[in-house]
C-alpha atoms as a PDB file:
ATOM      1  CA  UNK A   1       0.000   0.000   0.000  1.00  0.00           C
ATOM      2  CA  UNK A   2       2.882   2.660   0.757  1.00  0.00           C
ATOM      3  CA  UNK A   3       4.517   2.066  -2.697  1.00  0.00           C
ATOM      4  CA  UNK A   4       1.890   2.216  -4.332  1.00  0.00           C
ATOM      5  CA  UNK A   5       1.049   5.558  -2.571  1.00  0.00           C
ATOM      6  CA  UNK A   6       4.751   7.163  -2.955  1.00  0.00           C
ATOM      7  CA  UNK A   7       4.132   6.129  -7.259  1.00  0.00           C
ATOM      8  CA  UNK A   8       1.386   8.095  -7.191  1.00  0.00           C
ATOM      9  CA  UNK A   9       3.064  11.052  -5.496  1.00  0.00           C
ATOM     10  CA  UNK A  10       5.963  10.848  -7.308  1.00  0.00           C
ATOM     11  CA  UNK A  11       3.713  10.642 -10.663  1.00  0.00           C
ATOM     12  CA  UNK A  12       1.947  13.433  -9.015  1.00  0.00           C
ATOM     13  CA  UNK A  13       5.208  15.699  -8.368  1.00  0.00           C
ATOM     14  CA  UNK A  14       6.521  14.744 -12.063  1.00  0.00           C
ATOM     15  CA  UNK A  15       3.516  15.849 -13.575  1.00  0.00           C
ATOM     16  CA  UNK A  16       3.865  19.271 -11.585  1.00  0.00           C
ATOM     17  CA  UNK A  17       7.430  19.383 -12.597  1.00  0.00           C
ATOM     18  CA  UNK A  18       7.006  18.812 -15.918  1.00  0.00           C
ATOM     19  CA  UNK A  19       4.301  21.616 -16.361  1.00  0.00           C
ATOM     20  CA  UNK A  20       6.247  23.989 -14.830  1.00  0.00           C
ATOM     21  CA  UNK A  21       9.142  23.161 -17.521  1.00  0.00           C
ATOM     22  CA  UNK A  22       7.216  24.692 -20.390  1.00  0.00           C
ATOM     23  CA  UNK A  23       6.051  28.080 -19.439  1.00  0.00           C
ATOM     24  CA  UNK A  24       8.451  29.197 -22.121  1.00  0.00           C
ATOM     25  CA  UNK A  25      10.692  27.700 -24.833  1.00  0.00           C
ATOM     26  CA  UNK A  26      12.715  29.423 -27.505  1.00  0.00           C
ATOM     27  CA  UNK A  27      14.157  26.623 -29.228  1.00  0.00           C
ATOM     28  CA  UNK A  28      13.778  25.165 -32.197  1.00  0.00           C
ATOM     29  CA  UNK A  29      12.033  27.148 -35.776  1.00  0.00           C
ATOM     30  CA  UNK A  30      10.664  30.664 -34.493  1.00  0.00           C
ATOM     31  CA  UNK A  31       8.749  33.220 -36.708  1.00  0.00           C
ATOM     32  CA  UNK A  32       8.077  36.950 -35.144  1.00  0.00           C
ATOM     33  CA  UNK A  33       5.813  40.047 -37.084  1.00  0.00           C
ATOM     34  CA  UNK A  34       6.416  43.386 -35.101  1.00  0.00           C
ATOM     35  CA  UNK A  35       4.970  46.469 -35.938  1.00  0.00           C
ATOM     36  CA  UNK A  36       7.283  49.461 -35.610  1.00  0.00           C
ATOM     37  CA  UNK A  37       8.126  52.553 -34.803  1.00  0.00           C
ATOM     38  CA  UNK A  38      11.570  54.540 -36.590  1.00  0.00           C
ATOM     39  CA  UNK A  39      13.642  57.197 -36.152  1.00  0.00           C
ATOM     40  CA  UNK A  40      16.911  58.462 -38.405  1.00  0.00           C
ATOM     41  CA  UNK A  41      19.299  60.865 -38.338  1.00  0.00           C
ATOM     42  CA  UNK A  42      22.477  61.461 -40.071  1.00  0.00           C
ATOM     43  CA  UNK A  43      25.774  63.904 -40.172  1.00  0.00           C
ATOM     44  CA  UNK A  44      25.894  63.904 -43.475  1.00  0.00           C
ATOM     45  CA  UNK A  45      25.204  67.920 -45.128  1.00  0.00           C
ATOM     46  CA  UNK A  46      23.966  66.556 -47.965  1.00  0.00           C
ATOM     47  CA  UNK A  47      21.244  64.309 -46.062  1.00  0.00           C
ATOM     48  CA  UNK A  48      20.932  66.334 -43.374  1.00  0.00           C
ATOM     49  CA  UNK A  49      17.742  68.506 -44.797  1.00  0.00           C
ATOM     50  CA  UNK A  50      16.245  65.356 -45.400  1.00  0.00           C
ATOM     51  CA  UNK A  51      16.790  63.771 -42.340  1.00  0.00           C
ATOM     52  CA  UNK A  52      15.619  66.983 -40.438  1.00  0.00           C
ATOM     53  CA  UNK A  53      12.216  67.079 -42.595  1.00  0.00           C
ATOM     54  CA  UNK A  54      10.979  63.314 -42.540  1.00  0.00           C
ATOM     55  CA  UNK A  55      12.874  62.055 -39.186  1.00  0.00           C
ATOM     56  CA  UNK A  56      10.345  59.200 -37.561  1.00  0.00           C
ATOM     57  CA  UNK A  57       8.342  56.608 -39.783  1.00  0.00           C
ATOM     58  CA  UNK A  58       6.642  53.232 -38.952  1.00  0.00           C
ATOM     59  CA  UNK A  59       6.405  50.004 -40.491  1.00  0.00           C
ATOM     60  CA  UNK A  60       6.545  46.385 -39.784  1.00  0.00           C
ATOM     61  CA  UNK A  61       9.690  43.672 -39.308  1.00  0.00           C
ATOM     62  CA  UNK A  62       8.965  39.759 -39.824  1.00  0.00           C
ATOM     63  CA  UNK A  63      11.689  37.684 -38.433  1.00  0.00           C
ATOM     64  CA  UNK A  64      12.199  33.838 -38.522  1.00  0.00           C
ATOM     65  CA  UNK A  65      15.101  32.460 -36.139  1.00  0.00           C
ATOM     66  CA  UNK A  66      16.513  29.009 -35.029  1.00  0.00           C
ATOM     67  CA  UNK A  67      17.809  28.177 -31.547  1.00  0.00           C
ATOM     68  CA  UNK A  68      19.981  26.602 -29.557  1.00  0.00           C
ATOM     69  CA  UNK A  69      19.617  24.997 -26.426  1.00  0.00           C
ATOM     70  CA  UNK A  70      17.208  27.898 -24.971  1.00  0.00           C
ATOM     71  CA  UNK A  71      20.511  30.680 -24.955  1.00  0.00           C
ATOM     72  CA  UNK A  72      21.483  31.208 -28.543  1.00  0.00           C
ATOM     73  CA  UNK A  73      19.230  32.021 -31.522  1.00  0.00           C
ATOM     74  CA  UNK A  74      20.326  32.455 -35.145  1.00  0.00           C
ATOM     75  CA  UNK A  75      18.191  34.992 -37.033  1.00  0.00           C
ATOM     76  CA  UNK A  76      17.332  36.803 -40.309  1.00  0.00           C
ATOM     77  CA  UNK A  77      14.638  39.718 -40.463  1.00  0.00           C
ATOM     78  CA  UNK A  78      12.961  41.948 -42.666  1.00  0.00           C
ATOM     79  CA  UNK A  79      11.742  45.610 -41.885  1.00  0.00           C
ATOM     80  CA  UNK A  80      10.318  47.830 -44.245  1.00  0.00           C
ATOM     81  CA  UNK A  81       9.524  51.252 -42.986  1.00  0.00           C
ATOM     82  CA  UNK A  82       7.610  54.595 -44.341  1.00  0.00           C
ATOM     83  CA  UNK A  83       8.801  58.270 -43.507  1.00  0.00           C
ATOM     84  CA  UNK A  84       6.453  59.086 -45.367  1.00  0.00           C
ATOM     85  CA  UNK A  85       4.516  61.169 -42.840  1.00  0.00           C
ATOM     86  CA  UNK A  86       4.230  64.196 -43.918  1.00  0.00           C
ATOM     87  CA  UNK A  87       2.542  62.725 -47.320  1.00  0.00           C
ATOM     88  CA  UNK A  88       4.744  65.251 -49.587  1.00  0.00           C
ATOM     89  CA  UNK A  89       6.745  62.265 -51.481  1.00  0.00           C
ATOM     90  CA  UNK A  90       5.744  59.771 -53.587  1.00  0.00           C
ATOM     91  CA  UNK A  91       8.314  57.479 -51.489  1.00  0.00           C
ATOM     92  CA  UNK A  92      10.507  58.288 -48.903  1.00  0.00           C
ATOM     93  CA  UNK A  93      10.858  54.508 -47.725  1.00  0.00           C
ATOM     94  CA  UNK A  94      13.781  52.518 -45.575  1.00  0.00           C
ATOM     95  CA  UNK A  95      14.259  48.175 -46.036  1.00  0.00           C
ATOM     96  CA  UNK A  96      16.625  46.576 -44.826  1.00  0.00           C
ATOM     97  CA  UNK A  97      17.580  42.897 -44.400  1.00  0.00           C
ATOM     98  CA  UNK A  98      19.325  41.719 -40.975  1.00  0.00           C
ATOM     99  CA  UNK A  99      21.089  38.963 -40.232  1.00  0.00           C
ATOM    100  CA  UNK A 100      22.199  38.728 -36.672  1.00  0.00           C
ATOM    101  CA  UNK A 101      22.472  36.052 -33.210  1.00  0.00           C
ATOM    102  CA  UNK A 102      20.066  36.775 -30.075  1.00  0.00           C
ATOM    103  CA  UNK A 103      21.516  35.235 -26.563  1.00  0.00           C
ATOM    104  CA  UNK A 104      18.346  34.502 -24.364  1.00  0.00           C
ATOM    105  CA  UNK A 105      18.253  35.025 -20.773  1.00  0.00           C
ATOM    106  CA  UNK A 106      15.975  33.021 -18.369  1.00  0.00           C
ATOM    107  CA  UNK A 107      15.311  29.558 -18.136  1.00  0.00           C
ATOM    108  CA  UNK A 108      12.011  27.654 -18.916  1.00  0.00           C
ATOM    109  CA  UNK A 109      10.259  28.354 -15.786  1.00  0.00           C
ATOM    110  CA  UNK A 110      10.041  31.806 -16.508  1.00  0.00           C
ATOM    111  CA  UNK A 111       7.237  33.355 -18.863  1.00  0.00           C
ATOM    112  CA  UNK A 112       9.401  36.733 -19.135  1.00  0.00           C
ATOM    113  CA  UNK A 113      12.467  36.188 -21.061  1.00  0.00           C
ATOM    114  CA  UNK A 114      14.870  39.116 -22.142  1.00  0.00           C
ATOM    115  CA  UNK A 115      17.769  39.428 -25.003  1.00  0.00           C
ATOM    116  CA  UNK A 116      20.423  40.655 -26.596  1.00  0.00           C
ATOM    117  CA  UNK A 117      21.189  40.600 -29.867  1.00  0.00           C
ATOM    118  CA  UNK A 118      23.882  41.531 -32.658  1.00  0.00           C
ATOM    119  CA  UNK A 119      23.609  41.820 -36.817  1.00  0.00           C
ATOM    120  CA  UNK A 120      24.679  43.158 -39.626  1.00  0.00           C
ATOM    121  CA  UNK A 121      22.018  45.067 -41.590  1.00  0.00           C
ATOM    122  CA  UNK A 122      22.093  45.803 -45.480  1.00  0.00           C
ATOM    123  CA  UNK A 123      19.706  49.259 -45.362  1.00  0.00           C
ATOM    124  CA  UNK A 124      17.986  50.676 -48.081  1.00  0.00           C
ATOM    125  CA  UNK A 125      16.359  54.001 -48.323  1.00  0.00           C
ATOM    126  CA  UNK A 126      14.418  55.505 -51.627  1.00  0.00           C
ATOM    127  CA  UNK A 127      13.174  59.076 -51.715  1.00  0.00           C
ATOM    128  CA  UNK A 128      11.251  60.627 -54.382  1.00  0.00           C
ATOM    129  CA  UNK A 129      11.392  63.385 -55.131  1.00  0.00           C
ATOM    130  CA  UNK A 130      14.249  65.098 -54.409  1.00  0.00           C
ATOM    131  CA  UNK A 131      15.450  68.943 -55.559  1.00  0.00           C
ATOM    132  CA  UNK A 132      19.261  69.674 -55.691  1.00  0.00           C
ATOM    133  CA  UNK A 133      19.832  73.555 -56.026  1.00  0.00           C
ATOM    134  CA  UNK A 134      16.563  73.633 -56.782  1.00  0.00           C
ATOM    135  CA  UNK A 135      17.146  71.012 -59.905  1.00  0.00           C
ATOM    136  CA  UNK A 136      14.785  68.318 -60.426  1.00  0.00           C
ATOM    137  CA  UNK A 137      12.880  66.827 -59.383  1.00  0.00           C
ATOM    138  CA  UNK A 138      15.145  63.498 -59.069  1.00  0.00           C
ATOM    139  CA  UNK A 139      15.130  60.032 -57.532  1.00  0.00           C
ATOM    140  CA  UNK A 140      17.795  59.482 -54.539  1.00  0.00           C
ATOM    141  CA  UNK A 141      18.151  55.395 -53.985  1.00  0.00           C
ATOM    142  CA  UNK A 142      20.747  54.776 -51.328  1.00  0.00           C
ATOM    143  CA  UNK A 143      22.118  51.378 -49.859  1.00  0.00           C
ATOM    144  CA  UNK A 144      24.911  50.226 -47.139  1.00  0.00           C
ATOM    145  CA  UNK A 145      25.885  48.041 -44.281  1.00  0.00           C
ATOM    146  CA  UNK A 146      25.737  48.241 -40.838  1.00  0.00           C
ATOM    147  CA  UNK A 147      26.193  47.142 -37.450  1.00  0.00           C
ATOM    148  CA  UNK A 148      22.759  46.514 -35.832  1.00  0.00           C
ATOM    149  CA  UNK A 149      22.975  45.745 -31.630  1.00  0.00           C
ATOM    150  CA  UNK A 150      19.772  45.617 -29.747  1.00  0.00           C
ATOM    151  CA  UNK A 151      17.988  43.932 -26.940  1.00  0.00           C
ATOM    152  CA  UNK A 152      14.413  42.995 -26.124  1.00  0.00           C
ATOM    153  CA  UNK A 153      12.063  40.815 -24.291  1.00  0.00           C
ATOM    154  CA  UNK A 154       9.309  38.112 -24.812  1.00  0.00           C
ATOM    155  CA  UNK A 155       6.797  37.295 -22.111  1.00  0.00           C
ATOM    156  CA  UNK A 156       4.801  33.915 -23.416  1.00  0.00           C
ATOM    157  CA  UNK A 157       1.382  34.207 -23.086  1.00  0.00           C
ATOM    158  CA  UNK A 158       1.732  29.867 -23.671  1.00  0.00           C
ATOM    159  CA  UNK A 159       4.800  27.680 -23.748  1.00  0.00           C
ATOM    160  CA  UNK A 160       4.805  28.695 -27.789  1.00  0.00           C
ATOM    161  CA  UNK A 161       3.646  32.308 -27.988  1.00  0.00           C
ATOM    162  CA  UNK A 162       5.001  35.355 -26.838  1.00  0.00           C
ATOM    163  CA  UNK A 163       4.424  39.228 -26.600  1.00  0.00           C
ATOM    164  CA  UNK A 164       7.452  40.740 -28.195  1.00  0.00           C
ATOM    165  CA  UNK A 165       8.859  43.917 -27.787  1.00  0.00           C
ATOM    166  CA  UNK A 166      12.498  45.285 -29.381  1.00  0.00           C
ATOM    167  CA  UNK A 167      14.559  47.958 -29.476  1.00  0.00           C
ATOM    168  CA  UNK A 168      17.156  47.908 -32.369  1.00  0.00           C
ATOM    169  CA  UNK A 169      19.845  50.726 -33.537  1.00  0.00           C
ATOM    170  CA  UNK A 170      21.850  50.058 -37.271  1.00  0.00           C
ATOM    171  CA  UNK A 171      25.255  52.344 -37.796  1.00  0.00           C
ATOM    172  CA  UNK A 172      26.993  52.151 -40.711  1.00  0.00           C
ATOM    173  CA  UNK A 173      27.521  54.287 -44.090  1.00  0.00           C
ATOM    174  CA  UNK A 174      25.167  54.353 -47.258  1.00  0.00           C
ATOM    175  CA  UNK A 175      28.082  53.181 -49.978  1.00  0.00           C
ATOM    176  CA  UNK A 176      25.968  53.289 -52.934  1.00  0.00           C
ATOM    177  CA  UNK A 177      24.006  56.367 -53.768  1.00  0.00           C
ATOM    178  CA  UNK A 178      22.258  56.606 -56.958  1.00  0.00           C
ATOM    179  CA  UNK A 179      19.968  59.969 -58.458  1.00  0.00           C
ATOM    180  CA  UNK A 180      18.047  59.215 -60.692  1.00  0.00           C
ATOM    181  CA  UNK A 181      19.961  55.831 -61.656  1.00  0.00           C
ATOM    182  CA  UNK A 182      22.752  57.589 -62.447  1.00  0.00           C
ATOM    183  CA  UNK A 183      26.097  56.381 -59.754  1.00  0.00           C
ATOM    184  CA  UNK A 184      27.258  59.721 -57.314  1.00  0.00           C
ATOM    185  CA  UNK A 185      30.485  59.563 -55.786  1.00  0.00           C
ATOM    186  CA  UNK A 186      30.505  61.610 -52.806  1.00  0.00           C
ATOM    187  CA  UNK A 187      33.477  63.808 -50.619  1.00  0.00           C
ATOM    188  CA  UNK A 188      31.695  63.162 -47.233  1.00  0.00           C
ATOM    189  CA  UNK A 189      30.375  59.761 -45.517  1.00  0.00           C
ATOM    190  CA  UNK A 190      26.849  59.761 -45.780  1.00  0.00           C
ATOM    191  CA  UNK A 191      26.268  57.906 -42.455  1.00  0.00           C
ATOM    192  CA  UNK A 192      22.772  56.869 -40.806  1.00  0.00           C
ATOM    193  CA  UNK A 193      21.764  56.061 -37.440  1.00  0.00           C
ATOM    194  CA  UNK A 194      18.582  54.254 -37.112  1.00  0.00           C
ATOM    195  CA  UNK A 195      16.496  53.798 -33.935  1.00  0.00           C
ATOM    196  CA  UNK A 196      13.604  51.019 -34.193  1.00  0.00           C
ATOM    197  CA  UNK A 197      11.117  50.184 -31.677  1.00  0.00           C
ATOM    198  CA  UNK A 198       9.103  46.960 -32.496  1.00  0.00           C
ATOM    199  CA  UNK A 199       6.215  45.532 -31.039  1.00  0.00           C
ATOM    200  CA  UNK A 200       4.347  41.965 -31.823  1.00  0.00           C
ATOM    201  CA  UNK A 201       4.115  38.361 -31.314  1.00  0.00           C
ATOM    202  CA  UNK A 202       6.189  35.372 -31.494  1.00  0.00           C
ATOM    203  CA  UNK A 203       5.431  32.062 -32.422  1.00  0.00           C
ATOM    204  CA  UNK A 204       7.731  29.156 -31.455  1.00  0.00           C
ATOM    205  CA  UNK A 205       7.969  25.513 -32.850  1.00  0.00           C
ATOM    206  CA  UNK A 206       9.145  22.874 -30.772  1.00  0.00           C
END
């Protein structure tokens, strides 16, 4: 009669156990869609008007990640975002594709887990129309790498879906800048600093 009562508790306590083990998991296939919130700004003179008249935009970033051993997840994304706000261009609109590695924090008793995360970005912006010395009007299309660090934090609603929010920056230089389709060399860097905010869900595969 007693082992047959200390199998049931330990059943009992197993089961318990075992429940408590998937409040959250983030390994294995992951797909995130964020909506977001932008900012840019440059030193650049010869971006600097434009940066100063269409500064903050919004968009949205889908992201599909693999990872390892709840700690580190491989990632790429893709955010496409409008500054647009004013409504005086036809486009004035930012992509970029990231590439990057998020280390988890947290274990799988907790439903909050936070992150860090590092990539390398490949931005692209397109603005039309543009005036130069009051010539045009033209099309500007500008592209570059970066360095993209950021953090952020999922709290799972179930063991496989999450409330997401992210903050992201991207440095780099825009090496390519084309008006009109026509290849500009430039004497200054035309550097960008971007500031993302993101918030979604996440779905995770196990």
């Amino acid at each position: 009669m007693k082992s047959a009562f200390y199998i049931l508790l330990f059943i009992t306590i197993s089961i318990n156990l075992q429940a408590q083990d998937v409040r959250s998991s983030v390994s294995g296939f992951s797909a995130e869609l964020d909506l977001s919130y932008g900012e840019w700004h440059t030193s650049s003179f010869f971006l600097g008007n434009l940066a100063e008249l269409e500064p903050i935009g919004g968009g949205l970033q889908f992201k599909i990640g693999y990872g390892f051993r709840e700690r580190i997840e491989v990632f790429a994304a893709y955010t496409t975002m409008n500054y647009n706000i004013s409504d005086e261009w036809d486009r004035f609109i930012n992509n970029n594709i990231k590439v990057g590695a998020r280390l988890h924090f947290g274990a799988t008793l907790k439903r909050m887990r936070p992150y860090i995360e590092v990539g390398i970005t490949n931005n692209k912006f397109l603005m039309d129309p543009i005036y130069i010395d009051i010539e045009g009007p033209y099309e500007l299309d500008l592209s570059g790498i970066g360095i993209a660090p950021g953090g952020g934090i999922n709290y799972f609603i179930t063991p496989n879906l999450a409330a997401h929010l992210n903050i992201a920056f991207a440095f780099g230089n825009f090496s390519s800048a084309e008006i009109s389709g026509q290849r500009n060399e430039f004497d200054e860097n035309l550097d960008y600093t971007f500031f993302n905010v993101g918030l979604g869900m996440s779905y995770f595969l196990q």
